[in-house]
C-alpha atoms as a PDB file:
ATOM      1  CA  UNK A   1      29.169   9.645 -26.838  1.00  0.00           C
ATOM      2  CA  UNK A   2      28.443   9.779 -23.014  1.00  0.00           C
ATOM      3  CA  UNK A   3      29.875   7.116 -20.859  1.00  0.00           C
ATOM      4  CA  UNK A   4      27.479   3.953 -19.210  1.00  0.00           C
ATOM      5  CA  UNK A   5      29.244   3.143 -15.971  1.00  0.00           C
ATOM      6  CA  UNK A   6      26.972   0.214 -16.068  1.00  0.00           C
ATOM      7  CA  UNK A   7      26.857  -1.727 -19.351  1.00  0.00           C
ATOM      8  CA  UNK A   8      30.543  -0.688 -19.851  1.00  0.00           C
ATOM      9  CA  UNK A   9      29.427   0.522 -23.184  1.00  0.00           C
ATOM     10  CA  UNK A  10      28.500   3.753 -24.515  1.00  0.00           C
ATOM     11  CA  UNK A  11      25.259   5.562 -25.008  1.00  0.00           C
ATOM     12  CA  UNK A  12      24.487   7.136 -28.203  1.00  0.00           C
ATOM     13  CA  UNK A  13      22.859  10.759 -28.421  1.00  0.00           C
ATOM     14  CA  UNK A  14      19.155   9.743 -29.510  1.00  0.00           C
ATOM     15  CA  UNK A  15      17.723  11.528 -32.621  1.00  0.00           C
ATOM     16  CA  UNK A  16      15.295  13.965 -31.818  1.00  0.00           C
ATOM     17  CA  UNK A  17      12.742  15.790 -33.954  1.00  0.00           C
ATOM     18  CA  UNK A  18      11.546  14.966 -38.101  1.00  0.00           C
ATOM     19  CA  UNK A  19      13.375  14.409 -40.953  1.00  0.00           C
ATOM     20  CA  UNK A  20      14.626  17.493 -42.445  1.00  0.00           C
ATOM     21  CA  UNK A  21      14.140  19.866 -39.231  1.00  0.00           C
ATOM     22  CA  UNK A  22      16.340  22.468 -38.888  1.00  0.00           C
ATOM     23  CA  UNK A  23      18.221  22.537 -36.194  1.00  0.00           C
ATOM     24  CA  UNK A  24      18.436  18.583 -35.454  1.00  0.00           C
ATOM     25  CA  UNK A  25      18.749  18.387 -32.289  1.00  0.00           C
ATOM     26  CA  UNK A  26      19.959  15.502 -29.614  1.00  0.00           C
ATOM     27  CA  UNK A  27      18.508  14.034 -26.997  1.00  0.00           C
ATOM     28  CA  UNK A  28      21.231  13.750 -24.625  1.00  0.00           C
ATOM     29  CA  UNK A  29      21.266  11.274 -21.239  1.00  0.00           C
ATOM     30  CA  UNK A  30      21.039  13.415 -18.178  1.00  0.00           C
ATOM     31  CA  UNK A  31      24.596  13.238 -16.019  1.00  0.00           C
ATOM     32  CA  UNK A  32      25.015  15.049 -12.640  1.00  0.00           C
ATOM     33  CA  UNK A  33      27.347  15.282  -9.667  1.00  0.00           C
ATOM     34  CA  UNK A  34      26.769  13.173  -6.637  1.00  0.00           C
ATOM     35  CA  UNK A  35      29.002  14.378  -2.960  1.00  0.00           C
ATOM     36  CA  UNK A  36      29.887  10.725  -1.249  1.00  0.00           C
ATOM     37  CA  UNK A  37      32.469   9.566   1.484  1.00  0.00           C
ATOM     38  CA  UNK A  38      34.576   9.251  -1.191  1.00  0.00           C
ATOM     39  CA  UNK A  39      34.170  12.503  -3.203  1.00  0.00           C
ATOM     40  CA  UNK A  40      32.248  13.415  -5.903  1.00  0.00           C
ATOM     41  CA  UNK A  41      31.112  11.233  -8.939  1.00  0.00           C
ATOM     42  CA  UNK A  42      29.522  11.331 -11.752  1.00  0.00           C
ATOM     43  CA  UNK A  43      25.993   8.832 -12.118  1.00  0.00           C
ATOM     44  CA  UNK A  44      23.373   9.243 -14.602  1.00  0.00           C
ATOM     45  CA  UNK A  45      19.860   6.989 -14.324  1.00  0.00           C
ATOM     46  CA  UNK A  46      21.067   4.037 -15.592  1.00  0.00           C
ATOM     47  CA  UNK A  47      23.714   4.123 -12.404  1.00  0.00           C
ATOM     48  CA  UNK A  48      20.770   5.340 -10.205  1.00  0.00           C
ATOM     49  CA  UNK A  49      18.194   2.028 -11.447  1.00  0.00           C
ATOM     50  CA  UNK A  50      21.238   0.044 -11.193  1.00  0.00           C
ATOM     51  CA  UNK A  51      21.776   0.719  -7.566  1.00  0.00           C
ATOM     52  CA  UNK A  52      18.211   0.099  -6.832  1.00  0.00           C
ATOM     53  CA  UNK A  53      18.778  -3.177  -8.519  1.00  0.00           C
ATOM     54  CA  UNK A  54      16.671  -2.315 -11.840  1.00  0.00           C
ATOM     55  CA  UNK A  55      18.428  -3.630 -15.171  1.00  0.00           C
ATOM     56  CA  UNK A  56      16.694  -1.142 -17.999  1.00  0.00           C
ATOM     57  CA  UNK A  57      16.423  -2.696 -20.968  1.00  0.00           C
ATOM     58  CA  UNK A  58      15.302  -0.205 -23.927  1.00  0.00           C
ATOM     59  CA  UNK A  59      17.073  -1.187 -26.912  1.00  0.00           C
ATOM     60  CA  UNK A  60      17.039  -3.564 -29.412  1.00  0.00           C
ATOM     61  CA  UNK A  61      18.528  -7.096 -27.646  1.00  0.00           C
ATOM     62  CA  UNK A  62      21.802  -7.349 -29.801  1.00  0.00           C
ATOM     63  CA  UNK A  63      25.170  -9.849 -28.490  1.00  0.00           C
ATOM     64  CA  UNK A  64      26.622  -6.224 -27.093  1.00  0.00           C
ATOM     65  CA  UNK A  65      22.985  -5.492 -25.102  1.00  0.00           C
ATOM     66  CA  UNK A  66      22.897  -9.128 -23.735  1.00  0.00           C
ATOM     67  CA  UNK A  67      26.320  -9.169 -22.676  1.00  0.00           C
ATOM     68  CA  UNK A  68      25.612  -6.029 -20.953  1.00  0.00           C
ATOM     69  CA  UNK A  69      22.758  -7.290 -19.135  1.00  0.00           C
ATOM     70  CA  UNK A  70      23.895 -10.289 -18.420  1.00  0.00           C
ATOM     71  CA  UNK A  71      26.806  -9.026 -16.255  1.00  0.00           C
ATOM     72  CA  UNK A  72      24.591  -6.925 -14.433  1.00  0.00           C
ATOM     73  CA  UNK A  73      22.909  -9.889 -13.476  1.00  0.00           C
ATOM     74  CA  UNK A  74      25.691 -11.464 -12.004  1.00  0.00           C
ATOM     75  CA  UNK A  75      27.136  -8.512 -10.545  1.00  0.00           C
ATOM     76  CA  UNK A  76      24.103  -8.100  -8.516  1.00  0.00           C
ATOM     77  CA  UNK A  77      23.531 -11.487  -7.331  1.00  0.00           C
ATOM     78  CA  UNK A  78      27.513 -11.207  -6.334  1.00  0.00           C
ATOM     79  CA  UNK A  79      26.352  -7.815  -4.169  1.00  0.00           C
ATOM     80  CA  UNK A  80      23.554  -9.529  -2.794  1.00  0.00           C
ATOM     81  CA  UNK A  81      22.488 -13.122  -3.633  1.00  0.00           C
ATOM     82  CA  UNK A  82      18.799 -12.695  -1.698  1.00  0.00           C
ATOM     83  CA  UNK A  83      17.387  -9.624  -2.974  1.00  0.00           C
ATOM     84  CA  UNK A  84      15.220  -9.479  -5.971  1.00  0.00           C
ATOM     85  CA  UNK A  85      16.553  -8.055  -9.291  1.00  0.00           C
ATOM     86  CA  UNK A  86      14.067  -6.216 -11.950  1.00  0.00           C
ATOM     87  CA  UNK A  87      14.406  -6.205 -15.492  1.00  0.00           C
ATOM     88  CA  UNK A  88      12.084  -3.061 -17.242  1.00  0.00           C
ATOM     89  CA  UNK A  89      11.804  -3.517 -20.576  1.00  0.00           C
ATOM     90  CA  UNK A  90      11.152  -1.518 -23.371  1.00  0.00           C
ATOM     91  CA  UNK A  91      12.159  -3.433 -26.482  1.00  0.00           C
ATOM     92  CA  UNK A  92      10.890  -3.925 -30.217  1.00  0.00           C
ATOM     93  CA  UNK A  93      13.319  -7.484 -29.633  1.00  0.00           C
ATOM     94  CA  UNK A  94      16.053  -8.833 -31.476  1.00  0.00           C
ATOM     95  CA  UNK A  95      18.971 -11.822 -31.651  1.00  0.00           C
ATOM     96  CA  UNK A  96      17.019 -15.436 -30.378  1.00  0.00           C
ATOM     97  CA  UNK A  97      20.763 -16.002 -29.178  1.00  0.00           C
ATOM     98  CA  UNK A  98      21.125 -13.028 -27.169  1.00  0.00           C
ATOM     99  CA  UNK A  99      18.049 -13.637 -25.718  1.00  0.00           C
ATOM    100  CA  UNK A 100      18.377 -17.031 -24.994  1.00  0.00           C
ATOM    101  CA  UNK A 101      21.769 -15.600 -23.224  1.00  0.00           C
ATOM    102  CA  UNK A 102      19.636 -13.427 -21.076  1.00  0.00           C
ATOM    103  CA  UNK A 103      17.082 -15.905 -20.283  1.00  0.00           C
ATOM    104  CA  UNK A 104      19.559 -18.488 -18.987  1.00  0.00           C
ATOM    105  CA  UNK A 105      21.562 -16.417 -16.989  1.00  0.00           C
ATOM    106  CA  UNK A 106      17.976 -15.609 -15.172  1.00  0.00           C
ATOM    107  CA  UNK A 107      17.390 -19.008 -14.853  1.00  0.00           C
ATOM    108  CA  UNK A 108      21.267 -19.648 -13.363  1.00  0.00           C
ATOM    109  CA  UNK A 109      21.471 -17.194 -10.619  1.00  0.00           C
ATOM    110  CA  UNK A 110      19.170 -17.070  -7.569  1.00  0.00           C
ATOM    111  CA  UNK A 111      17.729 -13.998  -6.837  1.00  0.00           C
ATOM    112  CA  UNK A 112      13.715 -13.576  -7.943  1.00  0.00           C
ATOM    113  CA  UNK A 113      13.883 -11.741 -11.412  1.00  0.00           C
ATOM    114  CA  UNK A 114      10.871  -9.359 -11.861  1.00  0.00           C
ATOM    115  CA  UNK A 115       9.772  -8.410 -15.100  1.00  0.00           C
ATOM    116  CA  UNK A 116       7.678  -5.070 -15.998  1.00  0.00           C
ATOM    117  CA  UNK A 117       6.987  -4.161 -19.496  1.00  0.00           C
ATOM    118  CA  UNK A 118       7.163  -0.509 -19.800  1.00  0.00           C
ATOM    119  CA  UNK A 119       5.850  -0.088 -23.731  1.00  0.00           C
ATOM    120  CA  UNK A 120       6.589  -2.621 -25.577  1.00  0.00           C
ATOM    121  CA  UNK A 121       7.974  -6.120 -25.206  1.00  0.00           C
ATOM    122  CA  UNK A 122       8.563  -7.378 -28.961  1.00  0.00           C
ATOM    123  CA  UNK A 123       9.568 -10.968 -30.135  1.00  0.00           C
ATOM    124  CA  UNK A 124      12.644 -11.781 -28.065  1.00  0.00           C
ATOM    125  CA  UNK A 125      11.555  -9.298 -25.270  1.00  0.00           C
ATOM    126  CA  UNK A 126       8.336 -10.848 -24.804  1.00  0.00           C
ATOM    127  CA  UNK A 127      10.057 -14.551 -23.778  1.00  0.00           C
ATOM    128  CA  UNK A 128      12.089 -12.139 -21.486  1.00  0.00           C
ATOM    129  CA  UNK A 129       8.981 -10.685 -20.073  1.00  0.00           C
ATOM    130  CA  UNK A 130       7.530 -14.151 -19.989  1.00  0.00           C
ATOM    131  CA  UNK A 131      10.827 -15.514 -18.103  1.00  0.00           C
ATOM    132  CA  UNK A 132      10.286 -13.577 -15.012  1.00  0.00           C
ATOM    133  CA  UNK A 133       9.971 -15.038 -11.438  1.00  0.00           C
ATOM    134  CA  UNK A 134       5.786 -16.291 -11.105  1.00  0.00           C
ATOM    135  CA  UNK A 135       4.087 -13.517  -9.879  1.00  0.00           C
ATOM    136  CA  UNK A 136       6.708 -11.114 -10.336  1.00  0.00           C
ATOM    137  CA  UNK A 137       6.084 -10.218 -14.598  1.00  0.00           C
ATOM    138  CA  UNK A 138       4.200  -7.104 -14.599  1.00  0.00           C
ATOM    139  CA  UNK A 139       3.278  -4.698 -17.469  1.00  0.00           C
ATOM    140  CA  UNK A 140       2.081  -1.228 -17.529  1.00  0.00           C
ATOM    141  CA  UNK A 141      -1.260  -0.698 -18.711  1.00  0.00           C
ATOM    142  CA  UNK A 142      -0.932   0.675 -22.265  1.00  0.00           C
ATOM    143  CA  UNK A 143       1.832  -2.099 -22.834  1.00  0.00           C
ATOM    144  CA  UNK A 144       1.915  -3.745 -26.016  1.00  0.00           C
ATOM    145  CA  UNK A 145       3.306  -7.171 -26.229  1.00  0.00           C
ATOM    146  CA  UNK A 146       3.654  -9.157 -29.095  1.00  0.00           C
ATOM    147  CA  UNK A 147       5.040 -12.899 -30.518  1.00  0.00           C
ATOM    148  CA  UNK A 148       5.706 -14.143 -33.382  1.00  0.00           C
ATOM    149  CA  UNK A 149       8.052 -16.660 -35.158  1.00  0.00           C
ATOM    150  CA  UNK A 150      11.408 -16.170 -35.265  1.00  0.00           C
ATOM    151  CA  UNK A 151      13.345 -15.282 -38.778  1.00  0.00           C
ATOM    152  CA  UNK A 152      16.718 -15.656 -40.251  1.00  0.00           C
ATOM    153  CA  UNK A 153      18.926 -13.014 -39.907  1.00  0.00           C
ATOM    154  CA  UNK A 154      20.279 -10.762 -43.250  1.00  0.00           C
ATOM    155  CA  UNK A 155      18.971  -9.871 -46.515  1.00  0.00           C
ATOM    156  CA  UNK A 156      18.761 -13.697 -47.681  1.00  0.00           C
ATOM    157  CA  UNK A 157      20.183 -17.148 -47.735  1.00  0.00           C
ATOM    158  CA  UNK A 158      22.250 -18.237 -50.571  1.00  0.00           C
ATOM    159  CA  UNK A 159      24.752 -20.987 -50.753  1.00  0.00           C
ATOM    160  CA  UNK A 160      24.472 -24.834 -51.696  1.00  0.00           C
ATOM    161  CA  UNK A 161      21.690 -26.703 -51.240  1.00  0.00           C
ATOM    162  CA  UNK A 162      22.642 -28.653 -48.168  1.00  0.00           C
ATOM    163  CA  UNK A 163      24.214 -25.341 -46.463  1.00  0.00           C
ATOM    164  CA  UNK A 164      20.196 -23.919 -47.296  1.00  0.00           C
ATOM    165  CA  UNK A 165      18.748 -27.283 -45.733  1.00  0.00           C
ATOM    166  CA  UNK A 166      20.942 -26.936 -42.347  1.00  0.00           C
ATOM    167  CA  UNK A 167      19.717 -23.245 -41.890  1.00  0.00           C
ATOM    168  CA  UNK A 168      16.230 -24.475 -42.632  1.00  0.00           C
ATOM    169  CA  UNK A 169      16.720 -26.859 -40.129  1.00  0.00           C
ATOM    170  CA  UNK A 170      17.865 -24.520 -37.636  1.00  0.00           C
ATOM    171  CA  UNK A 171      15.239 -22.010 -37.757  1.00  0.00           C
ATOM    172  CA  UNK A 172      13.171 -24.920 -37.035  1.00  0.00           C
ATOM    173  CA  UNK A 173      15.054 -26.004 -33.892  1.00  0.00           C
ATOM    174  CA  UNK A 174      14.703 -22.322 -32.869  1.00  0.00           C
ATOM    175  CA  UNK A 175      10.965 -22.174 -33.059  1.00  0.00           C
ATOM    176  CA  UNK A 176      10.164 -25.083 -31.637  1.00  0.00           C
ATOM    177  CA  UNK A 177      12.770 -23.863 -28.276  1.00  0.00           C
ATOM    178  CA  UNK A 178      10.766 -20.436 -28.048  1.00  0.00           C
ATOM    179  CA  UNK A 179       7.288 -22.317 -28.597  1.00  0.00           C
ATOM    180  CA  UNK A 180       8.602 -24.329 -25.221  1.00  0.00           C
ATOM    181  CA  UNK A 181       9.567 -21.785 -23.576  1.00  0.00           C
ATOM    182  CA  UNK A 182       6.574 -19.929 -24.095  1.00  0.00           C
ATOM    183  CA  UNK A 183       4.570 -23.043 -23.428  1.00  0.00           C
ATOM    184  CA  UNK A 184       6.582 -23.384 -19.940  1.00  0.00           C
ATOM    185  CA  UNK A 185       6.163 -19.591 -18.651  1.00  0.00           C
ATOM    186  CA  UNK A 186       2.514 -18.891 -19.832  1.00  0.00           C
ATOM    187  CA  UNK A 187       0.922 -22.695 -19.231  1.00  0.00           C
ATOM    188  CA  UNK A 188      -0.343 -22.800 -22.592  1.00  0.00           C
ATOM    189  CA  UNK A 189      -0.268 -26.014 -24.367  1.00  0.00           C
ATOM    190  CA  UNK A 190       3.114 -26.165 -27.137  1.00  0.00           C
ATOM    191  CA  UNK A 191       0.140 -26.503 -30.064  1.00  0.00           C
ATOM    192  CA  UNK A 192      -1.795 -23.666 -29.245  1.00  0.00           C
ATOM    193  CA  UNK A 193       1.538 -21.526 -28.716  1.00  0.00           C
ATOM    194  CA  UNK A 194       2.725 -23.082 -32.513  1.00  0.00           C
ATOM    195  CA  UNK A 195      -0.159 -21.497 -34.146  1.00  0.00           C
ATOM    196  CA  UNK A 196      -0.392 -18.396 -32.105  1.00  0.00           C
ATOM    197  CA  UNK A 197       3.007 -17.299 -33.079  1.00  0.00           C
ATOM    198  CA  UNK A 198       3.264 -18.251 -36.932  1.00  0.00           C
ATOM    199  CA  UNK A 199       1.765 -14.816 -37.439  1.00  0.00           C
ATOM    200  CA  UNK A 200       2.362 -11.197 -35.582  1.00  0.00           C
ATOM    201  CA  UNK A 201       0.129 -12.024 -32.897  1.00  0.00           C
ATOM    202  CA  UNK A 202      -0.251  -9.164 -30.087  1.00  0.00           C
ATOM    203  CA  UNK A 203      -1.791  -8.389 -26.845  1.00  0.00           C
ATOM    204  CA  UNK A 204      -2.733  -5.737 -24.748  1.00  0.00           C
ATOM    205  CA  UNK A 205      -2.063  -5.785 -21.057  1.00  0.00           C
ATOM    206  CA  UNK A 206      -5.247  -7.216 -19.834  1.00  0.00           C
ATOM    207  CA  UNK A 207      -4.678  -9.868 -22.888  1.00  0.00           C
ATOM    208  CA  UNK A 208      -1.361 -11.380 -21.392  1.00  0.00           C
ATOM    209  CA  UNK A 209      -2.289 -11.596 -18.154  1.00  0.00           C
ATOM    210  CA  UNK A 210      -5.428 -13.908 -19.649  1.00  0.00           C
ATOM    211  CA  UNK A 211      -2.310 -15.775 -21.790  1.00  0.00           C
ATOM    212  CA  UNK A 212      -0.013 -16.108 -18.758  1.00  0.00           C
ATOM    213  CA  UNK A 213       2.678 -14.072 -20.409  1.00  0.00           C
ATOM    214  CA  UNK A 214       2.031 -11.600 -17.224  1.00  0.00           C
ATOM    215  CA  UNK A 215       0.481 -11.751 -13.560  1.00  0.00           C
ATOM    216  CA  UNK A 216      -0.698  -8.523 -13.253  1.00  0.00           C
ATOM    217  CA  UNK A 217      -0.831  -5.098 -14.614  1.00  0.00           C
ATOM    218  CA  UNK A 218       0.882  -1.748 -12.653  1.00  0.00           C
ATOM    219  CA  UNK A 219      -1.430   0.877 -12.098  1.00  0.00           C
ATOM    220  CA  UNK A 220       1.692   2.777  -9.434  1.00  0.00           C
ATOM    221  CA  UNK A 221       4.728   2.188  -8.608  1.00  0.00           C
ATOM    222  CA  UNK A 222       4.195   0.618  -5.317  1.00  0.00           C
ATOM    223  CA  UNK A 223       2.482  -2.232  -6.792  1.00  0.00           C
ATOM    224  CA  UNK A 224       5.509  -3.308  -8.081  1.00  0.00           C
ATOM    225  CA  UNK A 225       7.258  -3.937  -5.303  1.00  0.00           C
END
């Protein structure tokens, strides 16, 4: 396991190669030595984005992830309450809660939040992506983005009756929250957003900036700025 001085947290070697290869190997997160006033350290690219005030978010959006990028949100409006903060995303989704964690805390500090899809933003990623400051939510040009409804967590409900009908109704209050919030960021009306996401529905880069999910598409990196 290899230290994140950032999330606090630590990174997993990623699987590398097929099933059944021989040798498996690991992809392993990059660490070198940086010479400061101070000594030397230790940094890796997460450290590197974070000092540039970029917030990577590649995983799956679990409690741990959002808690994670949450305080990196708040740590850098504490460093600097003007400058913008980015959020790059490259996530298949996850918890509505952890998201909605996320989201708020974007919505609570006062830095501009800029948003760039870099592959994918999935499900809960995609309101993220959505969330972004006007003008700032950008997206590569082979992005994929996609919404959907959201679903109940674990293999299945069981309990009594009235336990089923108060997750039933819950799920409910969930969609309808991410159908507003979708509604809010992309300017679509809350009906047409209802039926869009009660099936996989997804869009190509030049699609979401015609939804409103994005404002523009990155062709270089200075465009993003």
């Amino acid at each position: 396991m290899i230290p994140n001085p950032i999330a606090g947290t630590n990174l997993p070697r990623m699987p590398y190669g097929t099933a059944g290869a021989d040798p498996v190997m690991d992809y392993i997160i990059p660490q070198w030595e940086e010479r400061t006033s101070y000594g030397v350290r230790r940094v890796d690219p997460y450290t590197k984005l974070f000092e540039e005030r970029i917030i990577f978010l590649g995983t799956p959006i679990t409690d741990e992830i959002a808690n994670a990028v949450m305080a990196q949100l708040l740590c850098l409006q504490s460093m600097d309450s003007e400058r913008q903060i980015s959020i790059y995303l490259n996530s298949p989704g996850g918890s509505f809660t952890a998201m909605t964690a996320i989201y708020d805390t974007m919505k609570y500090i006062k830095p501009d939040v800029q948003t760039v899809c870099l592959g994918q933003a999935a499900s809960a990623a995609a309101v993220i992506l959505a969330a972004g400051t006007k003008g700032k939510r950008l997206a590569l040009p082979n992005s994929r983005i996609l919404i959907h409804q959201p679903a109940m967590g674990g293999e299945g409900s069981y309990g009594q009756s009235s336990d089923l009908e108060i997750q039933a109704n819950e799920i409910l209050r969930i969609r309808s929250l991410m159908e507003q919030m979708l509604s809010d960021h992309t300017g679509q009306d809350v009906d047409r957003v209802h039926n869009d996401v009660d099936r996989d529905k997804f869009f190509t880069a030049d699609e979401a900036v015609e939804y409103g999910l994005i404002d523009d598409i990155l062709t270089s990196l200075s465009d993003a700025k």
